[in-house]
Protein backbone atom coordinates (compact mmCIF):
# COMPACT_ATOMS: atom_id res chain seq x y z
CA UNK A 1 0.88 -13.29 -0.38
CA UNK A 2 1.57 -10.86 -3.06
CA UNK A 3 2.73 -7.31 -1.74
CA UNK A 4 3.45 -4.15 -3.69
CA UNK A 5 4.86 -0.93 -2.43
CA UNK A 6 4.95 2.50 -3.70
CA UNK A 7 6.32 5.68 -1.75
CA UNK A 8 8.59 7.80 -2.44
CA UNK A 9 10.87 7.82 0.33
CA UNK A 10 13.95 5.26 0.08
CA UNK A 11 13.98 4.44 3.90
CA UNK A 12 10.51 4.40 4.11
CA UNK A 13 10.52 1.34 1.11
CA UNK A 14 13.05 0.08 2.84
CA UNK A 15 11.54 -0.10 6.25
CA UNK A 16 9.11 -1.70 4.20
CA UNK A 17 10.85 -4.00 2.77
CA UNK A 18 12.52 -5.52 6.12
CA UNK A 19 9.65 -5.45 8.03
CA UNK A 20 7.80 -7.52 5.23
CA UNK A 21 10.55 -10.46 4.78
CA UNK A 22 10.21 -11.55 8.41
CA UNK A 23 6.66 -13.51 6.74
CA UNK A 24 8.08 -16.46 4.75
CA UNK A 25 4.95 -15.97 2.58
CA UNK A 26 5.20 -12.75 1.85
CA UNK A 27 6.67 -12.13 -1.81
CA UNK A 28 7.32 -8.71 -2.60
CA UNK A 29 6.42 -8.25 -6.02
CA UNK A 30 7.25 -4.67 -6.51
CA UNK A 31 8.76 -1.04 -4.82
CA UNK A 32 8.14 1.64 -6.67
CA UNK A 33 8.73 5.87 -5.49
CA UNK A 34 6.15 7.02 -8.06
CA UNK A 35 2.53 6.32 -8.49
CA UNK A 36 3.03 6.27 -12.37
CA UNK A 37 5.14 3.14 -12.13
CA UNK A 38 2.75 1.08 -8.89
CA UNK A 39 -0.36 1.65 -11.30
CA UNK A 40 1.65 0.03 -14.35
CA UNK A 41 2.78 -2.67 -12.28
CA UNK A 42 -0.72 -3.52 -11.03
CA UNK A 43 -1.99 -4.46 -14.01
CA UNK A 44 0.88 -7.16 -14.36
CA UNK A 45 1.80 -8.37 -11.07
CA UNK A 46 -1.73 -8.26 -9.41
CA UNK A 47 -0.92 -8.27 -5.57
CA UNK A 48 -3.00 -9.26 -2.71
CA UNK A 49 -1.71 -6.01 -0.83
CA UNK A 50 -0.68 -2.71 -2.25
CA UNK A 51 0.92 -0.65 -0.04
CA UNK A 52 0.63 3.22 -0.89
CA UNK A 53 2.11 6.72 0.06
CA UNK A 54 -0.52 9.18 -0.16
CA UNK A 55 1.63 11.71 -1.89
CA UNK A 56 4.38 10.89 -4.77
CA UNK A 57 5.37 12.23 -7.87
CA UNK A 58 3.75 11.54 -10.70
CA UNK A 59 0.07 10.07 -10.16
CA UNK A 60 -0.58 10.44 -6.31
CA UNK A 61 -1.28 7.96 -4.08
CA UNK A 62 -5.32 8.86 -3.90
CA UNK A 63 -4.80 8.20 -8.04
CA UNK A 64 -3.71 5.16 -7.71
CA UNK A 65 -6.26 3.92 -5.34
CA UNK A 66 -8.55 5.26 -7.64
CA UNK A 67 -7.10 3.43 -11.04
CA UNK A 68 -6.70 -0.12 -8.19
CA UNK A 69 -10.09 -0.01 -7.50
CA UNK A 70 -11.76 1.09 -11.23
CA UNK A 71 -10.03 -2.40 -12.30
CA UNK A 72 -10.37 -4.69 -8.78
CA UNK A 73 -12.15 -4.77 -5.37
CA UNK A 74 -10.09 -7.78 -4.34
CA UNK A 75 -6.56 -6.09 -3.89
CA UNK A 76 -6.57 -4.92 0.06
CA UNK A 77 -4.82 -1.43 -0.21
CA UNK A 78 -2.91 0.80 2.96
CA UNK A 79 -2.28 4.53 2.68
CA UNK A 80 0.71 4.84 4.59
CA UNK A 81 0.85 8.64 5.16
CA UNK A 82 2.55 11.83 6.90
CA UNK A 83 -0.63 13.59 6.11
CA UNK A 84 -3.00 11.82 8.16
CA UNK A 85 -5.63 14.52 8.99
CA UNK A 86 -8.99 13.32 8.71
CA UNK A 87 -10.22 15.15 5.66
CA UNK A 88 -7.00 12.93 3.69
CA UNK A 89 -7.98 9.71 5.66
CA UNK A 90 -11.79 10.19 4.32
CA UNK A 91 -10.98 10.38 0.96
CA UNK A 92 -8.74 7.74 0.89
CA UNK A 93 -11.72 5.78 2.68
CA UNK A 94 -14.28 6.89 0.15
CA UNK A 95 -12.49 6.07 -2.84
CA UNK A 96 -11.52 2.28 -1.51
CA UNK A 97 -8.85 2.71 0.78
CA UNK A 98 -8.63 -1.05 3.10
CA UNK A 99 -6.55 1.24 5.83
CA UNK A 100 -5.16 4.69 6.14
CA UNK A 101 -2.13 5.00 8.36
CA UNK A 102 0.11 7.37 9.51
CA UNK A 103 3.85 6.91 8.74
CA UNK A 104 4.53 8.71 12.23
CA UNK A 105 2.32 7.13 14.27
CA UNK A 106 0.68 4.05 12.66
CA UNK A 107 3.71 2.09 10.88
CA UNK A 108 3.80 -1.39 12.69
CA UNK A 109 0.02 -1.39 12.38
CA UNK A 110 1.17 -2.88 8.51
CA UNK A 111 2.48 -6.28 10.42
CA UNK A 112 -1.29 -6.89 11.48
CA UNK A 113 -2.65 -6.34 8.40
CA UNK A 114 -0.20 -8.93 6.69
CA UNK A 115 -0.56 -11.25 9.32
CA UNK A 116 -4.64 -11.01 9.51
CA UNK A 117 -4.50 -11.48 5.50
CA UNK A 118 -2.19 -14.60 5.78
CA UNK A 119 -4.57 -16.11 8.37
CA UNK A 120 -7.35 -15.63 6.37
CA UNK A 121 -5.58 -17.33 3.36
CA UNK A 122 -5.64 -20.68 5.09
């Protein structure tokens, strides 16, 4: 499984990151801190699961959902967010948001939706 990652937080990529290469078939095919930079990467790499901060420099997080899902329904995507009221989480939902997550709260919550995607690969 293909997985890209865009926030702009260091330890949160990195938490990322280590929690992701624990699944053997898991390939992480890009970390990006800007929204600019995941969208580009989309287009070439063209993950199974993008996983996005809500807020980041350049486009934002709800952009990039937006620009995902104007090009493919078939990418699952997670907002991984500090602002998880619900007037963020339903826009994230309306626009194509998979999940919507708090960083705070809702973190390991990413492990089951890599490994329900990898059991629904086989």
């Amino acid at each position: 499984m293909r997985v890209l990652i865009a926030d702009d937080s260091d330890l949160i990529r990195d938490r990322l990151q280590q929690m992701l290469r624990q699944y053997g078939q898991v390939d992480i095919v890009g970390s990006f801190d800007n929204g600019t930079g995941a969208l580009e990467a989309l287009h070439h790499f063209r993950p199974d699961l993008a996983i996005i901060d809500y807020k980041m420099p350049g486009l934002s997080g709800l952009e990039v959902l937006k620009g995902i899902r104007k090009e493919s329904t078939a990418i699952k995507i997670v907002i991984l967010t500090f602002y998880s009221s619900d007037y963020y989480r339903q826009l994230a939902m309306q626009n194509g948001a998979d999940y919507f997550f708090s960083k705070a709260d809702d973190f390991e919550k990413i492990s089951l939706v890599v490994e329900e995607m990898m059991e629904n690969a086989t």
